[in-house]
C-alpha atoms as a PDB file:
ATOM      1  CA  UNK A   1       9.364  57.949  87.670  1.00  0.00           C
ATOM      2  CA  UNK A   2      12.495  60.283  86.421  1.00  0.00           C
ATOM      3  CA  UNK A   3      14.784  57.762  88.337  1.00  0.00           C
ATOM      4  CA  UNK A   4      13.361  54.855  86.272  1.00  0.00           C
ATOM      5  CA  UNK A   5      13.232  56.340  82.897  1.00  0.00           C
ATOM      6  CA  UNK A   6      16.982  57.742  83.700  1.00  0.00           C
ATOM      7  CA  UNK A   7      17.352  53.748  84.663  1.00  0.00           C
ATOM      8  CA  UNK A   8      16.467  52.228  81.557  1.00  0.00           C
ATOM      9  CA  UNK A   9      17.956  54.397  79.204  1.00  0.00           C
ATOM     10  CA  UNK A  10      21.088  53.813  80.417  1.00  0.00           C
ATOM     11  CA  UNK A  11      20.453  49.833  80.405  1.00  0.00           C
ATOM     12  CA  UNK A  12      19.135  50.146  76.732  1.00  0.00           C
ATOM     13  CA  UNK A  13      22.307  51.963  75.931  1.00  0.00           C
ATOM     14  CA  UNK A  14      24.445  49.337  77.665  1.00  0.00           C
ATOM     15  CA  UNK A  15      22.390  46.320  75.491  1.00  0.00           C
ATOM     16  CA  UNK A  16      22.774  48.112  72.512  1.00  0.00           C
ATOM     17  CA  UNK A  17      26.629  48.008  72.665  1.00  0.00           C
ATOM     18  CA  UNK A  18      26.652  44.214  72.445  1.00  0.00           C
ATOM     19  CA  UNK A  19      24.694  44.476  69.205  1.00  0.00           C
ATOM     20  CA  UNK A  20      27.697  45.480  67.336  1.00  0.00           C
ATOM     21  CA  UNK A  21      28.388  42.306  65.304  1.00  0.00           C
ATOM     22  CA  UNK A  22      24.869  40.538  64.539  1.00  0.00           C
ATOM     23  CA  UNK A  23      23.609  39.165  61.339  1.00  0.00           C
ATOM     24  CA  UNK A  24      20.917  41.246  59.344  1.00  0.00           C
ATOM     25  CA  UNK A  25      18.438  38.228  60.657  1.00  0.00           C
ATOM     26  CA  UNK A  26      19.749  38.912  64.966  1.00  0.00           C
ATOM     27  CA  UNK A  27      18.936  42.452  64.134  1.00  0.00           C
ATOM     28  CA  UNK A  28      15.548  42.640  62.393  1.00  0.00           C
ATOM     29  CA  UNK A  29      15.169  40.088  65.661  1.00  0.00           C
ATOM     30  CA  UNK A  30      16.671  42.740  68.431  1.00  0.00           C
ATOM     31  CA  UNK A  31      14.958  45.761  66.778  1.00  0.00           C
ATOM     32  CA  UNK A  32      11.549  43.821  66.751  1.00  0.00           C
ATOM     33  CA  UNK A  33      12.079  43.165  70.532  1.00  0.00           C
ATOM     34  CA  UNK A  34      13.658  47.145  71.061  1.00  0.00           C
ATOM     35  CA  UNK A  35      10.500  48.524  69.365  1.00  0.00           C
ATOM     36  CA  UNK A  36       8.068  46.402  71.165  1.00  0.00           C
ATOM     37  CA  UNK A  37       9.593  47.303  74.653  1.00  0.00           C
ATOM     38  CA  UNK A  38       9.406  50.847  73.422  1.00  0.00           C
ATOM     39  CA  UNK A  39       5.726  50.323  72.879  1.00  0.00           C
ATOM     40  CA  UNK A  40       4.759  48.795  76.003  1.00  0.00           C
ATOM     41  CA  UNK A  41       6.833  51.191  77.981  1.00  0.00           C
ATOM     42  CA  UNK A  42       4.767  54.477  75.887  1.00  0.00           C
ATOM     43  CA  UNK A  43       1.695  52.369  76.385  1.00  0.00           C
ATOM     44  CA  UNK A  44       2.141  52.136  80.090  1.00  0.00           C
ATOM     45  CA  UNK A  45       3.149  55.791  80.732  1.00  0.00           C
ATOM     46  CA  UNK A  46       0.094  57.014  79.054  1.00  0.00           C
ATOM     47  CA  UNK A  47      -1.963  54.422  80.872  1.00  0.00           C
ATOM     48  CA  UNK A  48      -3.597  52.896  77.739  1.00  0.00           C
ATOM     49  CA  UNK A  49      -5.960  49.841  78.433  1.00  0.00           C
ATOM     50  CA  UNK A  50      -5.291  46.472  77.528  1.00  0.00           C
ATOM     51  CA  UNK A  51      -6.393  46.699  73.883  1.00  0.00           C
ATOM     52  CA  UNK A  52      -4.622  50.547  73.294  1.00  0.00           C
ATOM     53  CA  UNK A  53      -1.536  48.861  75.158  1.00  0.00           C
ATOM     54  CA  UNK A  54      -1.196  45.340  72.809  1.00  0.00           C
ATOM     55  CA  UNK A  55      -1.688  48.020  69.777  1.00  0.00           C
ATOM     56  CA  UNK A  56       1.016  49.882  71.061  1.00  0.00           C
ATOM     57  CA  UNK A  57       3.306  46.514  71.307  1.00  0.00           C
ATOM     58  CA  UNK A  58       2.371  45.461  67.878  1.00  0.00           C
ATOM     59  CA  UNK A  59       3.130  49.020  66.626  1.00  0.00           C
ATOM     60  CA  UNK A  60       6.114  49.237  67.634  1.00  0.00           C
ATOM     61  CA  UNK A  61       7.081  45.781  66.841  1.00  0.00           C
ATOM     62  CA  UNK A  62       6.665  46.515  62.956  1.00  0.00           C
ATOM     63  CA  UNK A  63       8.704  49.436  63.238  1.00  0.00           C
ATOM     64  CA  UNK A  64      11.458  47.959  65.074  1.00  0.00           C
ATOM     65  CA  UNK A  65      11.702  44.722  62.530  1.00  0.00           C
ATOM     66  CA  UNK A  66      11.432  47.620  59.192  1.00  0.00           C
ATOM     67  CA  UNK A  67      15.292  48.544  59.335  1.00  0.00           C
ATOM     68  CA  UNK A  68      18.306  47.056  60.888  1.00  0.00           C
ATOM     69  CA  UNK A  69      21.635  48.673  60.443  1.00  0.00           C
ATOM     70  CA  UNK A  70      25.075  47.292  59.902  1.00  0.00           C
ATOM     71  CA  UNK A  71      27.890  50.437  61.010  1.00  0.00           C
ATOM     72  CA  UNK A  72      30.270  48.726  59.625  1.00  0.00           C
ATOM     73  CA  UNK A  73      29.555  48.029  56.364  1.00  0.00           C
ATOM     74  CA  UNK A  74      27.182  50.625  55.987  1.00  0.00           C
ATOM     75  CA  UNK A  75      24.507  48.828  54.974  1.00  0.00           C
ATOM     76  CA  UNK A  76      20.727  48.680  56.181  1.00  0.00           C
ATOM     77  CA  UNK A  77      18.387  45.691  56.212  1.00  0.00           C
ATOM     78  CA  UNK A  78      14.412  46.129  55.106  1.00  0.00           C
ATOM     79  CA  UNK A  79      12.140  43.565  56.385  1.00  0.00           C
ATOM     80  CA  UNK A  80      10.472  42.437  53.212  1.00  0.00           C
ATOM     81  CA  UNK A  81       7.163  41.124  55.471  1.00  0.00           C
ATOM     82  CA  UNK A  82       7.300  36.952  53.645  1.00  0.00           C
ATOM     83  CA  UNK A  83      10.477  36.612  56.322  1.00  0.00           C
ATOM     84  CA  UNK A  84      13.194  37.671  54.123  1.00  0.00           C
ATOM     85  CA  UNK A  85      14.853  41.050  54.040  1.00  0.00           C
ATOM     86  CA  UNK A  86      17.227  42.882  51.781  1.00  0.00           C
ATOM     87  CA  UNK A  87      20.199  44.605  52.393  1.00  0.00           C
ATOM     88  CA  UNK A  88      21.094  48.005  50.430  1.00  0.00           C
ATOM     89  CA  UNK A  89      23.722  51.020  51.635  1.00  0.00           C
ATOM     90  CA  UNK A  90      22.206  53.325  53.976  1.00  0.00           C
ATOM     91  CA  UNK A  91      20.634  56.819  53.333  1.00  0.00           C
END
């Protein structure tokens, strides 16, 4: 289990590096489909059920799609939940 864990951190960290130069839009996108992995990967070590483990998918969707940020400019992108977001500097 420590192998695979070790395993797909280091391929999250290697995806993660081509996500350098999205759009706001691609990363509200990738962070949706981060957190949902995240979810169903927490779901499945705890060995929720089915209902506990879509939950968990869902949950982690949201959070994913709330911020994106942009390192080089600084700036962070808020899902605004009608499919439009807005962009403001970063804390």
């Amino acid at each position: 289990m420590r192998k695979k864990i070790i395993l797909l951190a280091c391929a999250g960290t290697l995806a993660l590096s081509a996500c350098e130069n999205l759009t706001p839009r691609e990363q509200l996108i990738v962070g949706g489909l981060a957190g949902a992995t995240v979810g169903l990967m927490t779901a499945g070590a705890i060995s929720a059920n089915p209902n506990w483990t879509l939950l968990a998918i869902l949950g982690g969707a949201a959070v994913g799609t709330l911020v994106a940020r942009n390192h080089a400019t600084n700036e962070c992108a808020y899902a605004a939940g009608n499919g439009r977001y807005r962009v403001v500097r970063c804390p």
